[in-house]
C-alpha atoms as a PDB file:
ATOM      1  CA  UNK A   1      16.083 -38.633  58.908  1.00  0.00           C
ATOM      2  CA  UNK A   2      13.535 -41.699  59.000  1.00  0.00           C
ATOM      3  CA  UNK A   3      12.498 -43.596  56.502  1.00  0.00           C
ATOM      4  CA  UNK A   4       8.720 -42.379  57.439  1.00  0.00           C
ATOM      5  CA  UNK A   5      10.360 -38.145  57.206  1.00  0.00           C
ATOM      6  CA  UNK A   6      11.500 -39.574  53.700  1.00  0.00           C
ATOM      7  CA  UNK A   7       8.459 -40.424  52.541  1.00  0.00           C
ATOM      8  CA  UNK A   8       6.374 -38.223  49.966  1.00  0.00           C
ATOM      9  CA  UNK A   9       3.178 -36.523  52.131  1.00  0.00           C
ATOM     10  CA  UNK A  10      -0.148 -37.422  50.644  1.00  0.00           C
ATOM     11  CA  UNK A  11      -2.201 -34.147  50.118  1.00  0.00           C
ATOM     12  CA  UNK A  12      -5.670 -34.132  50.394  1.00  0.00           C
ATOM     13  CA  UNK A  13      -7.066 -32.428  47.250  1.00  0.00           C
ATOM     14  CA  UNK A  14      -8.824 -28.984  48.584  1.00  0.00           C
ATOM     15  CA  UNK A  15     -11.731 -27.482  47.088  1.00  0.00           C
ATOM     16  CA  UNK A  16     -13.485 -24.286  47.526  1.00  0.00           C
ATOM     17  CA  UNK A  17     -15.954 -23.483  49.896  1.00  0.00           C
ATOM     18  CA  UNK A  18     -19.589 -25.168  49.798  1.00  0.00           C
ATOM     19  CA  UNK A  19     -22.851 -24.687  51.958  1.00  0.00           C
ATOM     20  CA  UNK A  20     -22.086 -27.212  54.389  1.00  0.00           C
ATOM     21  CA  UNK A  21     -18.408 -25.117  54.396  1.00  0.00           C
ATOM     22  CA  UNK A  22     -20.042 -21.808  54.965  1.00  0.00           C
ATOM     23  CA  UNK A  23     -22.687 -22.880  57.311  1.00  0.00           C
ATOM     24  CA  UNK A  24     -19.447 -24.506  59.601  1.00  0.00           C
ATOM     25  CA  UNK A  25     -17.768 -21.333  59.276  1.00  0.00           C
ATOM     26  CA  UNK A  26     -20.738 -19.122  60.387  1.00  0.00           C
ATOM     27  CA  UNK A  27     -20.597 -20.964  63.563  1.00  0.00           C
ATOM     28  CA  UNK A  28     -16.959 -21.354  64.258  1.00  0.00           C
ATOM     29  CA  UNK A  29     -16.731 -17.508  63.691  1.00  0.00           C
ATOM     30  CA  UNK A  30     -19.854 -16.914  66.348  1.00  0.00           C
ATOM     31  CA  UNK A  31     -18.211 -19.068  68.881  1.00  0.00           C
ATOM     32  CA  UNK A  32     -14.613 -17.302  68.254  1.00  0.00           C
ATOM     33  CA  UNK A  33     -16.500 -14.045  68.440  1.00  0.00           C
ATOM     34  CA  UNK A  34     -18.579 -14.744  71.529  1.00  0.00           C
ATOM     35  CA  UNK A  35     -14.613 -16.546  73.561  1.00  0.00           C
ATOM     36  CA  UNK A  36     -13.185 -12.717  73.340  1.00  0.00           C
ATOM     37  CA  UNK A  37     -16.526 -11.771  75.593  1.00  0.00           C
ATOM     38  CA  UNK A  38     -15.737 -14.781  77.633  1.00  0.00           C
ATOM     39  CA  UNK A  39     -12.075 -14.068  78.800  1.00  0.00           C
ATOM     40  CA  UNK A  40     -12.748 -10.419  79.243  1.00  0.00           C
ATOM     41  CA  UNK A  41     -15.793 -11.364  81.418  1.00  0.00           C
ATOM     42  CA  UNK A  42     -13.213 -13.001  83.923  1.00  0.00           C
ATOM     43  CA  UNK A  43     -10.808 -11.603  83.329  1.00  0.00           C
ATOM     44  CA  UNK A  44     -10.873  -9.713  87.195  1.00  0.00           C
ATOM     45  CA  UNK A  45     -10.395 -13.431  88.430  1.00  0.00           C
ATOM     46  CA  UNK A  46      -7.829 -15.052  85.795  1.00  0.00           C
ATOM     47  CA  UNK A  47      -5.423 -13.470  83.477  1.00  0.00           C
ATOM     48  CA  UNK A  48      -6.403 -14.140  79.981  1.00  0.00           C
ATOM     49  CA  UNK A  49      -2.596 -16.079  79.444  1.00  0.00           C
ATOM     50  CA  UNK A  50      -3.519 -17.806  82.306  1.00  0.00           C
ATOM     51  CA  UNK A  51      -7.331 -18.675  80.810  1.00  0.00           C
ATOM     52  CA  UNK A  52      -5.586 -19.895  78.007  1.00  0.00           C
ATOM     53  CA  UNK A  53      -3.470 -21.997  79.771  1.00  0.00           C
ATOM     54  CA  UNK A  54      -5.976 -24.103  81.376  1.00  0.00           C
ATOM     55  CA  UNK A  55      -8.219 -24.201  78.925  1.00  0.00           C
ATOM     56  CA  UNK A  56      -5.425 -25.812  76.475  1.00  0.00           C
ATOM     57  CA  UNK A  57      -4.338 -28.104  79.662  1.00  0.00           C
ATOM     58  CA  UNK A  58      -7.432 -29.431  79.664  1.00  0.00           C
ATOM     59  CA  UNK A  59      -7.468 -29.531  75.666  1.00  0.00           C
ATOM     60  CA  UNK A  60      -4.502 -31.475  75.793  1.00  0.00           C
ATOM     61  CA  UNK A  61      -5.034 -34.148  78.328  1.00  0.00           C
ATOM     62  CA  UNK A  62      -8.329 -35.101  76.359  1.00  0.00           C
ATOM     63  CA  UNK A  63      -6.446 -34.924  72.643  1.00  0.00           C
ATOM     64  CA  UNK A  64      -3.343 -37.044  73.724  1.00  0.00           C
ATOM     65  CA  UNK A  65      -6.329 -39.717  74.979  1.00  0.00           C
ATOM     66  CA  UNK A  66      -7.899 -39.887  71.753  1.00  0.00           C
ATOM     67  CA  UNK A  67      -4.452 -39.712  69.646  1.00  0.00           C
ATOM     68  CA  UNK A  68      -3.243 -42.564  72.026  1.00  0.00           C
ATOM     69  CA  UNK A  69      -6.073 -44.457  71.886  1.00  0.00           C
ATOM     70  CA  UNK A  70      -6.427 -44.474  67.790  1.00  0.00           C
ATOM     71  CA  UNK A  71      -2.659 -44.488  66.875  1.00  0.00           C
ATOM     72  CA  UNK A  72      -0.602 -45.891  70.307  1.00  0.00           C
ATOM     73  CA  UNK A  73       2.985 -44.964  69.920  1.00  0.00           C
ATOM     74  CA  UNK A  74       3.090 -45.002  66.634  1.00  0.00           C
ATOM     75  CA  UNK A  75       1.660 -41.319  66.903  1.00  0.00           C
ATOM     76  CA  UNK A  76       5.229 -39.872  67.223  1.00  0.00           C
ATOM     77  CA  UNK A  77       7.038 -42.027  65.121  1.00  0.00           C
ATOM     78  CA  UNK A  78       4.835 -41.659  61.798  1.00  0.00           C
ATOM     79  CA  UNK A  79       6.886 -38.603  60.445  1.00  0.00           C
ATOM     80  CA  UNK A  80       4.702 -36.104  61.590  1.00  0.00           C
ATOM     81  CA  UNK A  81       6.671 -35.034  65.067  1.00  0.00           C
ATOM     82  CA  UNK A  82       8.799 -32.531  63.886  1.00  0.00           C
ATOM     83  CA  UNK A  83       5.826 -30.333  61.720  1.00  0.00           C
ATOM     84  CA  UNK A  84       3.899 -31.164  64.697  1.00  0.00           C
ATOM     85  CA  UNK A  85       6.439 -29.012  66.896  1.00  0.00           C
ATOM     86  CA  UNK A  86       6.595 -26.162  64.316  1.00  0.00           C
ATOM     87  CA  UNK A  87       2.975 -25.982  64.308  1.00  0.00           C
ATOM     88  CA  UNK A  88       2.685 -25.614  68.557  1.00  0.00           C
ATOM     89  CA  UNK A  89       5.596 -22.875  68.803  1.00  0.00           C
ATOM     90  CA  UNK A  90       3.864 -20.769  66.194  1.00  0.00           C
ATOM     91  CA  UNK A  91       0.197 -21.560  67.606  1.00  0.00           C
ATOM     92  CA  UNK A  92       1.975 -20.272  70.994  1.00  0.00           C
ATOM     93  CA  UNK A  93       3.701 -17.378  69.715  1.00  0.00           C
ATOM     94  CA  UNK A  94       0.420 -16.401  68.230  1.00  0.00           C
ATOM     95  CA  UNK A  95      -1.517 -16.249  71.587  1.00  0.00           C
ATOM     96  CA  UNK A  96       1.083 -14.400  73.766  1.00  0.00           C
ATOM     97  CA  UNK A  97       1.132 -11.683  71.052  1.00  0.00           C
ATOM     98  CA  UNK A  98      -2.445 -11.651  71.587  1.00  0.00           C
ATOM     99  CA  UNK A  99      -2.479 -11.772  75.310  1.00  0.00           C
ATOM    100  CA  UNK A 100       0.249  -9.292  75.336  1.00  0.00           C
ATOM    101  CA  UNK A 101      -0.787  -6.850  72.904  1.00  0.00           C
ATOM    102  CA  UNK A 102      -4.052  -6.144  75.081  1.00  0.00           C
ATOM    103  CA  UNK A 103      -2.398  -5.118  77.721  1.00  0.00           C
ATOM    104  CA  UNK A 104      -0.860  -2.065  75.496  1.00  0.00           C
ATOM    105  CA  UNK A 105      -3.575  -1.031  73.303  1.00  0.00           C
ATOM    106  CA  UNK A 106      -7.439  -1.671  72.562  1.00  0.00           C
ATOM    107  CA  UNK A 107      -9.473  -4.732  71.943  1.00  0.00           C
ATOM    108  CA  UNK A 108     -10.502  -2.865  68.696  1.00  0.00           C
ATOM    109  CA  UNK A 109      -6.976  -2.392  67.526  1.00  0.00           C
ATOM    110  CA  UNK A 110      -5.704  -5.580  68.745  1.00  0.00           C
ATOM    111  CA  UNK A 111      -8.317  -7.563  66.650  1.00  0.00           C
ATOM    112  CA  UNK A 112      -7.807  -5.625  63.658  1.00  0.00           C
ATOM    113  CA  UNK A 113      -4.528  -6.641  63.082  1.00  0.00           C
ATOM    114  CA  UNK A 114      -4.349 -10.259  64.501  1.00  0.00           C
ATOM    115  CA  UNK A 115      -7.091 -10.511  61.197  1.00  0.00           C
ATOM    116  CA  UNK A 116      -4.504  -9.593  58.913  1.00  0.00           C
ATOM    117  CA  UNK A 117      -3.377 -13.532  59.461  1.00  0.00           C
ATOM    118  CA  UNK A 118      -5.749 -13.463  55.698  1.00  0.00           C
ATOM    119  CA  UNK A 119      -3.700 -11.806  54.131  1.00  0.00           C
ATOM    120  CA  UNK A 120      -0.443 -13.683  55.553  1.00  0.00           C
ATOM    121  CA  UNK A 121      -1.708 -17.048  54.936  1.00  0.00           C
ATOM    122  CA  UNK A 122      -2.647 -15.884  51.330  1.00  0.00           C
ATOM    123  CA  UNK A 123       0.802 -14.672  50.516  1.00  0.00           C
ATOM    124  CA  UNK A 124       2.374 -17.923  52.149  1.00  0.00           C
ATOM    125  CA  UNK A 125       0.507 -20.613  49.995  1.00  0.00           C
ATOM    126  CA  UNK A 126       0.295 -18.338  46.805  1.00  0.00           C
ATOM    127  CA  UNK A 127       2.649 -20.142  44.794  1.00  0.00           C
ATOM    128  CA  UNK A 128       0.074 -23.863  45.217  1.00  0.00           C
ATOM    129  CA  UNK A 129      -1.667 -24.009  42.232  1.00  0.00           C
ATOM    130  CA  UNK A 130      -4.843 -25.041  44.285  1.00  0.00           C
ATOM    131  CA  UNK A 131      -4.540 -22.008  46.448  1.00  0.00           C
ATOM    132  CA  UNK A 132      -4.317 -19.309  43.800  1.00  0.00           C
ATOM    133  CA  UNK A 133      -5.562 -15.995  43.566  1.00  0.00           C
ATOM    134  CA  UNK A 134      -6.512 -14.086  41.206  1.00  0.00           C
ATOM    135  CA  UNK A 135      -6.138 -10.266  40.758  1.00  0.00           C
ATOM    136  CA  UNK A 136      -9.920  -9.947  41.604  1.00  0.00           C
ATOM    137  CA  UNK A 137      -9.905 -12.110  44.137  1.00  0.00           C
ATOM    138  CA  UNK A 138      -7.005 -10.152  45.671  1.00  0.00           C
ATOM    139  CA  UNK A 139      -8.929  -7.077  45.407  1.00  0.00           C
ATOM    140  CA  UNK A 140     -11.657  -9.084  47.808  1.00  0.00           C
ATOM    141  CA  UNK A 141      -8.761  -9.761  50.298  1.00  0.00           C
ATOM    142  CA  UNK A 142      -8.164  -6.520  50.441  1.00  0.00           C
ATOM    143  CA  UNK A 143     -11.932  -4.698  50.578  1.00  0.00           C
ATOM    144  CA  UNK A 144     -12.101  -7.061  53.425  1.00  0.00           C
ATOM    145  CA  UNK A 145      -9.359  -5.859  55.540  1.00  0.00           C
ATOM    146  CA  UNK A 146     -10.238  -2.302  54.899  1.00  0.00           C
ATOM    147  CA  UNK A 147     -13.714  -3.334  56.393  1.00  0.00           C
ATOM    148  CA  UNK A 148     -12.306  -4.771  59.257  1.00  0.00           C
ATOM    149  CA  UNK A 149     -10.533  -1.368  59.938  1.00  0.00           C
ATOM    150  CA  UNK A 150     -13.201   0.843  59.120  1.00  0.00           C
ATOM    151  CA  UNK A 151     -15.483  -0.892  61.724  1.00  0.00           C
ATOM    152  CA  UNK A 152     -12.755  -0.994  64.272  1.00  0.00           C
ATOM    153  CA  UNK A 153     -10.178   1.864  64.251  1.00  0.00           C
ATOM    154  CA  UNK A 154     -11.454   5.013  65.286  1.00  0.00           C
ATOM    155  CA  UNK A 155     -14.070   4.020  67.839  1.00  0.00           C
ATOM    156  CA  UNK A 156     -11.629   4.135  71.345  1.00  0.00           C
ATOM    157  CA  UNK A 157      -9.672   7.120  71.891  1.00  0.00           C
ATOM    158  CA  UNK A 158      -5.968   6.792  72.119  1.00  0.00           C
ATOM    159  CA  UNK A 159      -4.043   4.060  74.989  1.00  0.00           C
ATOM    160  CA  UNK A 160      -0.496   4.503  76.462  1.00  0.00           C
ATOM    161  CA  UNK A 161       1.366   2.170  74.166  1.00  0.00           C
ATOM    162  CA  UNK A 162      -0.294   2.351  71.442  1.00  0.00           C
ATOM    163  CA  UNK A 163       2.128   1.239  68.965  1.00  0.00           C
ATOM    164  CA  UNK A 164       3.494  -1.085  70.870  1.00  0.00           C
ATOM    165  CA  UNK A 165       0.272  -3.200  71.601  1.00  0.00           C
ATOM    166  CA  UNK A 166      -0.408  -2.778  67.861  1.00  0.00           C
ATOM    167  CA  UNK A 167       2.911  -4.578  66.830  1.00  0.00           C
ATOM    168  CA  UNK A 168       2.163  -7.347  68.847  1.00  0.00           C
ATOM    169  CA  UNK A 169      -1.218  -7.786  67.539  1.00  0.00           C
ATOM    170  CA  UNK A 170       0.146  -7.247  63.778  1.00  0.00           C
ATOM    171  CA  UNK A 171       3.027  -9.827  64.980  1.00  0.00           C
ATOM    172  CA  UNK A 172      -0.169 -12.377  66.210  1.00  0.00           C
ATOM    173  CA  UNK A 173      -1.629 -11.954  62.816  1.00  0.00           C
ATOM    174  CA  UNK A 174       1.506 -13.245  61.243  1.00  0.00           C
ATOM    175  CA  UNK A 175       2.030 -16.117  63.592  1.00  0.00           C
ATOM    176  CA  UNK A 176      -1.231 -16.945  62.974  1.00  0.00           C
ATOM    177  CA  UNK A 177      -0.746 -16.847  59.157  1.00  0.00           C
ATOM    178  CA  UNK A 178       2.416 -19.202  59.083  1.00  0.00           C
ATOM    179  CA  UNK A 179       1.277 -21.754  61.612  1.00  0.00           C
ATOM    180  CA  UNK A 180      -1.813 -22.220  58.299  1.00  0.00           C
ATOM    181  CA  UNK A 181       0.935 -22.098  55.967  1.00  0.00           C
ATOM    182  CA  UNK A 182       3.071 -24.225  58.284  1.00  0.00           C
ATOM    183  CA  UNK A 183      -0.050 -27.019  58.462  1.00  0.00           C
ATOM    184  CA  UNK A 184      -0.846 -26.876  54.904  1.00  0.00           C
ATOM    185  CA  UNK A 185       3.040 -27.593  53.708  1.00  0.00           C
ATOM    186  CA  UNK A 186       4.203 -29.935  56.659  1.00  0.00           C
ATOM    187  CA  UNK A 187       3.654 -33.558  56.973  1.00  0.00           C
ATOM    188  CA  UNK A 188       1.395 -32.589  60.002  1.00  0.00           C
ATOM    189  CA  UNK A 189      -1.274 -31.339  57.824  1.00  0.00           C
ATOM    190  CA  UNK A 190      -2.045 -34.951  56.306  1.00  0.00           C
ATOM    191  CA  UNK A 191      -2.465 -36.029  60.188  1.00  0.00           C
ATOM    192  CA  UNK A 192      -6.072 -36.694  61.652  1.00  0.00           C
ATOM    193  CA  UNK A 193      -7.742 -33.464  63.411  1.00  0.00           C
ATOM    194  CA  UNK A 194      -7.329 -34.369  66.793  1.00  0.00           C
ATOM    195  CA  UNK A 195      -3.694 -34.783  66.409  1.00  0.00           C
ATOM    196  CA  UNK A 196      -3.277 -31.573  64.743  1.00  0.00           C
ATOM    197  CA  UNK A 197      -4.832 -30.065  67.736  1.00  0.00           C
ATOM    198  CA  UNK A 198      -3.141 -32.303  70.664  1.00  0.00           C
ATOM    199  CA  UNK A 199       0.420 -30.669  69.106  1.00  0.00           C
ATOM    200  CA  UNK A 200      -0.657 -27.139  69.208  1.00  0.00           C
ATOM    201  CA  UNK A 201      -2.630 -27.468  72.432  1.00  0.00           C
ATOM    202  CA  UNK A 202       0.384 -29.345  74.500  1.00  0.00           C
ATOM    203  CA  UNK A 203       2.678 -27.064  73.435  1.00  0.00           C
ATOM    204  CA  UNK A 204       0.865 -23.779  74.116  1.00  0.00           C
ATOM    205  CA  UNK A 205      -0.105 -25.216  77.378  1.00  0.00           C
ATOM    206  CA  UNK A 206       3.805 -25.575  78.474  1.00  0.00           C
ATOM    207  CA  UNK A 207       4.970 -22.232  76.556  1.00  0.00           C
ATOM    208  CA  UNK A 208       2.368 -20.240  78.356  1.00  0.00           C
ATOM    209  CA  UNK A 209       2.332 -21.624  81.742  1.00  0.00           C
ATOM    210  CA  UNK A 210       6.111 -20.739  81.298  1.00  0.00           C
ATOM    211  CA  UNK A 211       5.200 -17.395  79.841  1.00  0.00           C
ATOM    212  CA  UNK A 212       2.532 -16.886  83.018  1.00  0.00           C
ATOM    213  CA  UNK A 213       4.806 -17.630  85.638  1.00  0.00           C
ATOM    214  CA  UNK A 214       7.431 -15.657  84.134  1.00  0.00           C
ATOM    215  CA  UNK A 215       5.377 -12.498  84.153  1.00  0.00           C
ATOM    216  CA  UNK A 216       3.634 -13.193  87.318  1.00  0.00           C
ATOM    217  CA  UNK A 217       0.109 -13.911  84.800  1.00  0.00           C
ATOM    218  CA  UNK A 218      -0.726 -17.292  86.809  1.00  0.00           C
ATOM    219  CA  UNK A 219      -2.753 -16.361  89.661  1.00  0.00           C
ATOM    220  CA  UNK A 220      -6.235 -17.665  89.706  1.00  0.00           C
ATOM    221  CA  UNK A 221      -9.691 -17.433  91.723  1.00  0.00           C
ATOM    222  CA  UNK A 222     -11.840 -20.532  91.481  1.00  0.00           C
ATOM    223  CA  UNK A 223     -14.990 -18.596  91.316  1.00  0.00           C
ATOM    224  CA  UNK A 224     -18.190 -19.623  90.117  1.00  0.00           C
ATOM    225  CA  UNK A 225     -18.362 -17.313  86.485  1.00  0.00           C
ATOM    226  CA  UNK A 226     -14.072 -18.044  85.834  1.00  0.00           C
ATOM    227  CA  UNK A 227     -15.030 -21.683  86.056  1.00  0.00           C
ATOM    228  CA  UNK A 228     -18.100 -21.278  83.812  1.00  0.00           C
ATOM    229  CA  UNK A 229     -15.884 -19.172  81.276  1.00  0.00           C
ATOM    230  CA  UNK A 230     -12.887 -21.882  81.484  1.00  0.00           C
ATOM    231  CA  UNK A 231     -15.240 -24.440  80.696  1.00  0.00           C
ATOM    232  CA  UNK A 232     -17.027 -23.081  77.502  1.00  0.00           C
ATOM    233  CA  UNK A 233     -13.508 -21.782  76.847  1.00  0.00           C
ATOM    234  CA  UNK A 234     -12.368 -25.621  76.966  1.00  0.00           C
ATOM    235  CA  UNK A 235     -15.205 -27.742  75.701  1.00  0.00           C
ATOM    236  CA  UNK A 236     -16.666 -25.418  72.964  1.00  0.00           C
ATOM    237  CA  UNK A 237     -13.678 -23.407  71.720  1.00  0.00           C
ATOM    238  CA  UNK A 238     -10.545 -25.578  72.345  1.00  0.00           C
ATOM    239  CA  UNK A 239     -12.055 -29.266  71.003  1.00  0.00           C
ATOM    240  CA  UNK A 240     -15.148 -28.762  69.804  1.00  0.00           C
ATOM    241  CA  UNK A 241     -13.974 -25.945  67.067  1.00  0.00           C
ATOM    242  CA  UNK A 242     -10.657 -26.519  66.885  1.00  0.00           C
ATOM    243  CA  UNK A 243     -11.684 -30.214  65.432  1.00  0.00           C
ATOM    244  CA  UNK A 244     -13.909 -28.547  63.181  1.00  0.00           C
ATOM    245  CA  UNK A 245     -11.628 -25.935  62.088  1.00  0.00           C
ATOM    246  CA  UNK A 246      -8.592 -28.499  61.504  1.00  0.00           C
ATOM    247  CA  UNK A 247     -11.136 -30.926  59.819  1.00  0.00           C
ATOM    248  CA  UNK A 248     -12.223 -28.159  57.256  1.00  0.00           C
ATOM    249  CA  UNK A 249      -8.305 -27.113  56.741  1.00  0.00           C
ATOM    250  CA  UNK A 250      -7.762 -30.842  55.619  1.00  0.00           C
ATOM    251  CA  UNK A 251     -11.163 -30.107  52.891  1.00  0.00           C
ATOM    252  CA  UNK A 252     -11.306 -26.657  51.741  1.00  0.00           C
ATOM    253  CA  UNK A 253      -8.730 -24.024  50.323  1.00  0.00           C
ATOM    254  CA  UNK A 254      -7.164 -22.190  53.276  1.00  0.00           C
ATOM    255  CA  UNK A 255      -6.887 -18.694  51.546  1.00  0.00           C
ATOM    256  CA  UNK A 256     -11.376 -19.241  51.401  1.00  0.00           C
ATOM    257  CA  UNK A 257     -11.501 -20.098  54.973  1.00  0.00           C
ATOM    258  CA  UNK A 258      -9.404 -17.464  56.368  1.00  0.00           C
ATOM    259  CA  UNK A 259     -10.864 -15.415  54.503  1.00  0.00           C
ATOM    260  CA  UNK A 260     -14.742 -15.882  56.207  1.00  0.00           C
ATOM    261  CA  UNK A 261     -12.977 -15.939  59.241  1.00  0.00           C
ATOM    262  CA  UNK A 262     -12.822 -11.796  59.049  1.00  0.00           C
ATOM    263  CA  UNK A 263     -16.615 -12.298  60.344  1.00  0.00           C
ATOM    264  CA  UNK A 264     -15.388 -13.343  63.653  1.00  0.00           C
ATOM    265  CA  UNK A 265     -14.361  -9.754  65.315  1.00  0.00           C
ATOM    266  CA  UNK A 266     -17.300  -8.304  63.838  1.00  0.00           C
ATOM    267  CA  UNK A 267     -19.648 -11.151  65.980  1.00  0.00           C
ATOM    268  CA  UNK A 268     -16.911  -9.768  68.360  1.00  0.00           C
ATOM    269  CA  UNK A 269     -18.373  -6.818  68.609  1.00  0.00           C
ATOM    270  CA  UNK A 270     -21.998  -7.768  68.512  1.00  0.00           C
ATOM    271  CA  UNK A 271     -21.564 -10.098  71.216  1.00  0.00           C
ATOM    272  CA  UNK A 272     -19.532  -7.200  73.169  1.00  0.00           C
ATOM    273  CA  UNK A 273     -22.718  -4.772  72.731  1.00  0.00           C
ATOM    274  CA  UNK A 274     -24.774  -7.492  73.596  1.00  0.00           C
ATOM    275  CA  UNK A 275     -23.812  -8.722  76.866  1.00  0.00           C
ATOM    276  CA  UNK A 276     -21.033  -6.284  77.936  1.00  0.00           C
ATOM    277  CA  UNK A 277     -22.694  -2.885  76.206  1.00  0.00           C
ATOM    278  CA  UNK A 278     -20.657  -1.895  74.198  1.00  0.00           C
ATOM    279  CA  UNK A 279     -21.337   0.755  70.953  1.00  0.00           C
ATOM    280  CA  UNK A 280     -22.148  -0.433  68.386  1.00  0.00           C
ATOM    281  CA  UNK A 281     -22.073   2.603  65.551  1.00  0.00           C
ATOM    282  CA  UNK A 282     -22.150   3.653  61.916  1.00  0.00           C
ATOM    283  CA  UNK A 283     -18.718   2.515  61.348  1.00  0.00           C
ATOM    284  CA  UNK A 284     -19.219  -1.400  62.388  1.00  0.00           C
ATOM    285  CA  UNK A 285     -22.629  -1.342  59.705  1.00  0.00           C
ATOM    286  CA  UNK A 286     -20.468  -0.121  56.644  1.00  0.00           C
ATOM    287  CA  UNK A 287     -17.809  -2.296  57.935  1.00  0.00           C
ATOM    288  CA  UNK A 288     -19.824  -5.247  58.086  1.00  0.00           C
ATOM    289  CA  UNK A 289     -20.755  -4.530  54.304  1.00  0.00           C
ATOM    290  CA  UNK A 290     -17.015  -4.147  53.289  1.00  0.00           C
ATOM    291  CA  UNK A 291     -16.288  -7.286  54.474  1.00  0.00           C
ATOM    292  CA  UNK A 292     -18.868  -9.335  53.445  1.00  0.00           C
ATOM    293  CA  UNK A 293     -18.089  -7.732  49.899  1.00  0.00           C
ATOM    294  CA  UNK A 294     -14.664  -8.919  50.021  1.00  0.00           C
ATOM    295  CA  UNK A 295     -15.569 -12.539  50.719  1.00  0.00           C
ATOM    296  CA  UNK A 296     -18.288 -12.528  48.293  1.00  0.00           C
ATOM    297  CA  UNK A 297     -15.956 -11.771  45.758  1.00  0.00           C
ATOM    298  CA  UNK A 298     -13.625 -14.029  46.366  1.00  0.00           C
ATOM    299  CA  UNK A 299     -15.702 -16.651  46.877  1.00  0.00           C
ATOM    300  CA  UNK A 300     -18.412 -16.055  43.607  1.00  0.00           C
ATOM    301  CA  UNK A 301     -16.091 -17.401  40.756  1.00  0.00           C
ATOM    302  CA  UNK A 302     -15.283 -20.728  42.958  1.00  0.00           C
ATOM    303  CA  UNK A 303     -19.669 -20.919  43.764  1.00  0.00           C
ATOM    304  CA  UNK A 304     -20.645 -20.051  40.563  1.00  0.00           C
ATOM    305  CA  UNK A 305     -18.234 -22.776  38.694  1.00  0.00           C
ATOM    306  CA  UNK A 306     -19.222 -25.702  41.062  1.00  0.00           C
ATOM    307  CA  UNK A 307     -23.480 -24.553  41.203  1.00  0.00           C
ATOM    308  CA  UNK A 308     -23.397 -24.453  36.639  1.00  0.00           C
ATOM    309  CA  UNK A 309     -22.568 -28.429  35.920  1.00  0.00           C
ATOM    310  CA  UNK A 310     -25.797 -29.300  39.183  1.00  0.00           C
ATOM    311  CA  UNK A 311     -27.786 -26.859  37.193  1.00  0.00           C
ATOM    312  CA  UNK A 312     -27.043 -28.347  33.822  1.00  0.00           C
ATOM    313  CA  UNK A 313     -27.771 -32.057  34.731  1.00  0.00           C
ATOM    314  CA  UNK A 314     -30.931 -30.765  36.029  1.00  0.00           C
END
C-alpha cells in the first residue's frame, strides 16, 4: 500500500437537495429518459452494447485529455486507482445487465427494476450519519417504487423469458446501486468529475467491446440517424450529464438524488409516446403521482429545515 492509499479521504460534506439541485435533476432525468428513445431508434443499425460502446470510446478519449491535461501522471498515482477500477467493473456490469435483459423481456419491465438501484444505494450508505433515513422517509422510498411499477408492469403482454430478462434488469439495478455506494465510500469519490467519469467510461468501453465481440453484438452501419443517435448519445449523455451527475454526487446526499432519478423512466415513456407512439394510459398518470409523492416526502423535512432560518432573517 502507498503512502497516498494510507492517507485519510477528505469527504465533501453533502447536503440535501436545493432548487438549483432539483432543477439539474429535472434535466439529467429528461435527457436519460429521452437516450432509451435514442438507442431503440437505431437500434436496426447498431446493437445497443455496441451503441454503448462507442459512445463511451468516444467518452473516454475526451476524459483521459482533460484528466491528463489537469493532473499529468500524477492522475494514477494519487490513491484513487484502485476505487477508480471498482467503480468501472460495476458501471460495466450495470450496462450489460441492461443491454442483456432487453433482449429477454420488455422495456417496461426492464426499467422497472434497473430503478430499484434507490432502494440499493439507500440500504448501502444507511449506516452514514449524513445519509440517514428516517422511517417516513423510507415509506417515500417505497411509495416511489410502487409508482414506478404501477405505471410500468401490466401494460405489455407476456415475452419468452420473462424471468430471465427481469433478473438481469433487477441485477442492473443493484450494480447500479453499489457502483453509488462504491463512489461515495472509495477514495475515488473525493476525485474531480471528469476523472470519476474517465474510470467508468474506459473501462466499460473495453468490458463491452469484449462483451460485443463475444456475443457477435459489434456489427455496425454508418448510417446517417445511428450517427446522429451516437452523437447525442456521446456529447449530451456520456460528458455532458455524466459531469453533472458526478458533480452533484460530490454536493448532495446520494439517497435524495437517486431518489428524483425515479422520474427518468417515466420521461421514458413520454418521450416513447412522443416520438415512437407508444400508449400512454391510466396506469403511467397514477404512477406519475405515486412517485412524485414518494420524493416529496422524502425530500419535505430536508426543504422545509433549510427554507425556515431564510425566512426568519427575512
Amino acid at each position: 500500500m502507498t503512502d497516498n492509499e494510507r492517507m485519510p479521504v477528505a469527504i465533501p460534506i453533502r447536503k440535501p437537495l436545493d432548487a438549483r439541485a432539483w432543477l439539474l435533476m429535472v434535466m439529467l432525468c429528461l435527457v436519460w429518459g429521452i437516450q432509451q428513445v435514442a438507442i431503440k431508434k437505431v437500434i436496426g443499425d447498431i446493437a445497443p452494447i455496441m451503441q454503448l460502446t462507442l459512445r463511451f470510446g468516444i467518452a473516454a478519449v475526451f476524459f483521459a485529455m482533460v484528466v491528463l491535461f489537469r493532473e499529468g501522471r500524477r492522475a494514477f498515482t494519487d490513491g484513487t486507482l484502485r476505487s477508480g477500477l471498482i467503480l468501472g467493473a460495476l458501471f460495466s456490469l450495470e450496462f450489460i445487465f441492461v443491454g442483456q435483459s432487453l433482449k429477454y423481456t420488455s422495456a417496461a419491465h426492464a426499467v422497472v427494476f434497473l430503478y430499484t438501484s434507490p432502494i440499493f444505494t439507500a440500504l448501502g450508505v444507511r449506516f452514514l450519519p449524513d445519509e440517514h433515513l428516517n422511517k417516513a422517509q423510507w415509506s417515500g422510498i417505497a411509495v416511489a417504487f410502487a409508482g414506478t411499477a404501477v405505471a410500468f408492469l401490466g401494460r405489455h403482454s407476456p415475452m419468452h423469458g420473462l424471468v430471465l430478462g427481469d433478473l438481469l434488469a433487477l441485477l442492473g439495478g443493484i450494480t447500479w446501486g453499489a457502483s453509488n455506494v462504491a463512489l461515495r465510500h472509495g477514495r475515488i469519490g473525493s476525485a474531480i468529475a471528469p476523472k470519476t467519469v474517465m474510470f467508468q467510461v474506459a473501462i466499460a468501453t473495453v468490458v463491452l467491446w469484449i462483451f460485443a465481440s463475444f456475443t457477435h453484438q459489434n456489427q455496425v452501419a454508418f448510417s446517417q440517424p445511428a450517427m446522429l443517435s451516437i452523437a447525442f448519445q456521446t456529447i449530451v449523455v456520456s460528458i455532458c450529464s455524466y459531469l453533472i451527475w458526478f458533480w452533484m454526487l460530490r454536493h448532495y446526499l446520494t439517497s435524495r438524488l437517486m431518489l428524483v432519478s425515479f422520474l427518468t423512466p417515466l420521461f421514458g415513456v413520454l418521450f416513447g409516446a412522443v416520438l415512437l407512439g407508444d400508449k400512454v394510459d391510466l396506469n403511467f398518470g397514477i404512477g406519475s403521482m405515486l412517485v412524485l409523492a414518494g420524493i416529496l416526502v422524502v425530500n419535505a423535512p430536508q426543504a422545509l429545515w433549510s427554507w425556515r432560518p431564510s425566512r426568519a432573517a427575512n
